[in-house]
C-alpha atoms as a PDB file:
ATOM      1  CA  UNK A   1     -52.615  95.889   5.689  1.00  0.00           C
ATOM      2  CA  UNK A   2     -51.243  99.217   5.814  1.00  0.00           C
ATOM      3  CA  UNK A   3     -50.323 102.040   3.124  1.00  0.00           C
ATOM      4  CA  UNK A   4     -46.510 102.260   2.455  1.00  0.00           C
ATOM      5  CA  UNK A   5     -47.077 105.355   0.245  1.00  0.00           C
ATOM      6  CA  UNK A   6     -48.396 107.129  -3.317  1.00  0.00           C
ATOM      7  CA  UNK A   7     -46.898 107.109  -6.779  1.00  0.00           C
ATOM      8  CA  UNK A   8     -47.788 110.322  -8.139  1.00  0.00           C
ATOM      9  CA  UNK A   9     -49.556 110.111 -11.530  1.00  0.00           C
ATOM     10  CA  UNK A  10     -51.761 113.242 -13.520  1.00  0.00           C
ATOM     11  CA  UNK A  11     -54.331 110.257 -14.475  1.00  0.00           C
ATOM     12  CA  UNK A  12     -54.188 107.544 -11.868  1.00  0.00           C
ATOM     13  CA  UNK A  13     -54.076 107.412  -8.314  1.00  0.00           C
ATOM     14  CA  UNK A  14     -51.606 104.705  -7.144  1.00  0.00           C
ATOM     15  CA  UNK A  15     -51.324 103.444  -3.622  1.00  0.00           C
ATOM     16  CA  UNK A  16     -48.634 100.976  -2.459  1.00  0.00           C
ATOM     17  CA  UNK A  17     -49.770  99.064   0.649  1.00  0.00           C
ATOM     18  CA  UNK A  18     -48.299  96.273   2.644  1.00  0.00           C
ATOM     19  CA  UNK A  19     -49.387  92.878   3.851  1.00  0.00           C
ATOM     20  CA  UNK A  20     -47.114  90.638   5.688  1.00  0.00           C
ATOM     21  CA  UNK A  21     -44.860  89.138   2.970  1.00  0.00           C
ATOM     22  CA  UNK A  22     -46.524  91.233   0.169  1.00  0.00           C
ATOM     23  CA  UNK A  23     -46.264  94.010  -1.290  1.00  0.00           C
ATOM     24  CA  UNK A  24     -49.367  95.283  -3.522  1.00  0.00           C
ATOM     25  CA  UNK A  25     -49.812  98.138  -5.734  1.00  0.00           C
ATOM     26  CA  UNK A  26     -53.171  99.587  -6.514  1.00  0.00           C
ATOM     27  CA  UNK A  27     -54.290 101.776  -9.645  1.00  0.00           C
ATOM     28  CA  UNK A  28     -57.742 103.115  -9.434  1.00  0.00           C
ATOM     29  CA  UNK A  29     -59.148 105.371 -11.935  1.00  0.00           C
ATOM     30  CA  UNK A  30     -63.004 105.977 -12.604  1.00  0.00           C
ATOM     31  CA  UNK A  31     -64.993 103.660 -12.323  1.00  0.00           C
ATOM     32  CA  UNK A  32     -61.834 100.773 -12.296  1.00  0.00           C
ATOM     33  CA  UNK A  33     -59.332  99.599 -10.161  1.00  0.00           C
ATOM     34  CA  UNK A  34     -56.487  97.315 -10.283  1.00  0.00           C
ATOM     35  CA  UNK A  35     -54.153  95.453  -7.744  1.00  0.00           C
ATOM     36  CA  UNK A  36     -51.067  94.038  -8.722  1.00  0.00           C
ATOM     37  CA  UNK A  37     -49.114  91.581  -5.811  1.00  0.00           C
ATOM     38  CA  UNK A  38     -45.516  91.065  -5.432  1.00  0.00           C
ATOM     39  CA  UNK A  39     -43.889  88.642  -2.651  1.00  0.00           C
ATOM     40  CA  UNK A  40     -41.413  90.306  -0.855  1.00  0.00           C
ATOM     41  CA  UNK A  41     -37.836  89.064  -1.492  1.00  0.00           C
ATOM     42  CA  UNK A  42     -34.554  89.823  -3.034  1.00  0.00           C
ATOM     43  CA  UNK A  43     -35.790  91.885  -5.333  1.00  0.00           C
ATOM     44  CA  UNK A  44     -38.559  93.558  -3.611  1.00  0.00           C
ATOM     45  CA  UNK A  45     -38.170  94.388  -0.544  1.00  0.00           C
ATOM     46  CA  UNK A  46     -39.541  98.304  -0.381  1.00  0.00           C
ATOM     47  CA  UNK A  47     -41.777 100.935  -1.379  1.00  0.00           C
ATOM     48  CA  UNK A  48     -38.651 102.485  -3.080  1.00  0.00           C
ATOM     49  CA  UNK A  49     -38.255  98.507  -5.236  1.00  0.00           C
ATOM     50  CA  UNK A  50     -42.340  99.081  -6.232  1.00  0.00           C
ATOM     51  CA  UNK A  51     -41.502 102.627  -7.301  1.00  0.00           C
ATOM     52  CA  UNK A  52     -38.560 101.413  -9.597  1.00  0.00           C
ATOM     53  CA  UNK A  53     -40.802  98.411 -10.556  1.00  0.00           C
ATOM     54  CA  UNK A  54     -43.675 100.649 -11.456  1.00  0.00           C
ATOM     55  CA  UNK A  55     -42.062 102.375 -14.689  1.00  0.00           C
ATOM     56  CA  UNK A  56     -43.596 104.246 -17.491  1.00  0.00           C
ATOM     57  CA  UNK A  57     -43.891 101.270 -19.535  1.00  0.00           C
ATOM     58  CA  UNK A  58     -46.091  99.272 -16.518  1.00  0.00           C
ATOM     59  CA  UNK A  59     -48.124 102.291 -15.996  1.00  0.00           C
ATOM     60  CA  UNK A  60     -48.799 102.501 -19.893  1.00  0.00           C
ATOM     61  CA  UNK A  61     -50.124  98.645 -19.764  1.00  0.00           C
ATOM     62  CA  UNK A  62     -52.293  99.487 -16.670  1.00  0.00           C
ATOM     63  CA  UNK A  63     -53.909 102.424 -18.607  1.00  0.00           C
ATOM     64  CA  UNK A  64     -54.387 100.312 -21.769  1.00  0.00           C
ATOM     65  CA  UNK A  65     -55.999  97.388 -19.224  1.00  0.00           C
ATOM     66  CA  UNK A  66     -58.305 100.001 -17.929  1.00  0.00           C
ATOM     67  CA  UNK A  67     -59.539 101.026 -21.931  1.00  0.00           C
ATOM     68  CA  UNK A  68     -60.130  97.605 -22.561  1.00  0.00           C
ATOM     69  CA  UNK A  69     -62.327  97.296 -18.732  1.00  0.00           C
ATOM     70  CA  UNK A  70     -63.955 100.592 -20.072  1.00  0.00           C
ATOM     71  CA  UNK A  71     -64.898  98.729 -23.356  1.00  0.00           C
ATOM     72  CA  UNK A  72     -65.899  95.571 -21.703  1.00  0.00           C
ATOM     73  CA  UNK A  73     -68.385  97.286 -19.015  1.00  0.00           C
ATOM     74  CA  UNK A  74     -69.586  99.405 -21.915  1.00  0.00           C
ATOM     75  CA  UNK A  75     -70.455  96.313 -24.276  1.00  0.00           C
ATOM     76  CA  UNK A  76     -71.960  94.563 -21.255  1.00  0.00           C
ATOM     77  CA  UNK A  77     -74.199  97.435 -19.990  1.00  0.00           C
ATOM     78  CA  UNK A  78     -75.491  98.410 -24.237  1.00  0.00           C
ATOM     79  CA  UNK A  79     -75.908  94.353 -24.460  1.00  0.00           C
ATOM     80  CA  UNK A  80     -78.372  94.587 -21.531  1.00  0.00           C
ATOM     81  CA  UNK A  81     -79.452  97.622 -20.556  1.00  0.00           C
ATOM     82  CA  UNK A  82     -79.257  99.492 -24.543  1.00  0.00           C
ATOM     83  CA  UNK A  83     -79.494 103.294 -25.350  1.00  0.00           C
ATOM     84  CA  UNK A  84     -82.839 104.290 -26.044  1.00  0.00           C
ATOM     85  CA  UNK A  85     -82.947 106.247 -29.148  1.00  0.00           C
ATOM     86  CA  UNK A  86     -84.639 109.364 -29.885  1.00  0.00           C
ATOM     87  CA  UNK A  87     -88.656 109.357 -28.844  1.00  0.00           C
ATOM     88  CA  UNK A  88     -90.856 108.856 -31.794  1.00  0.00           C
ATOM     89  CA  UNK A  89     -93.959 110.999 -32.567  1.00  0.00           C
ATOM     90  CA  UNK A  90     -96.566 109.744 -34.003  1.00  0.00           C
ATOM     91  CA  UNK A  91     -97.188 111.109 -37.818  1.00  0.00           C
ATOM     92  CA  UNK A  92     -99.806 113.723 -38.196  1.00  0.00           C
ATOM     93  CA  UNK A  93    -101.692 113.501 -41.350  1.00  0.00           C
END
């Protein structure tokens, strides 16, 4: 696998690589990542096809898909491991 390139973006960083017949595009951000995988073909063939593929309206789903990861990991880690609230003292009569 090797990089083809970057997609510039102020909140993600987006790196297209290639694999043989594929072409993948990752989105990492935080604590998340994502990997989408296209086969090459007629209609992508290039880093220049993932750029035009990769839109405003498929970055805005990959941003709302990394909220809902952030809520997920969040419910999972207050289900088991949950905030401990503020120490109590014990009265003084």
């Amino acid at each position: 696998m090797r990089i083809e390139g970057y997609i510039e973006h102020p909140n993600m960083k987006i790196t297209v690589f290639k694999m043989d017949t594929r072409l993948s595009v990752k989105f990492e951000t935080g604590n998340y990542e994502q990997t989408y995988k296209f086969r090459m073909g007629d209609l992508i063939q290039s880093f220049r096809d993932i750029e035009k593929l990769v839109d405003s309206s498929f970055m805005g789903g990959v941003l709302k898909e990394f909220e809902r990861m952030s809520r997920i990991s969040g419910m999972a880690l207050e289900r088991h491991l949950p905030r401990k609230g503020e120490e109590e003292f014990p009265d003084i009569v």
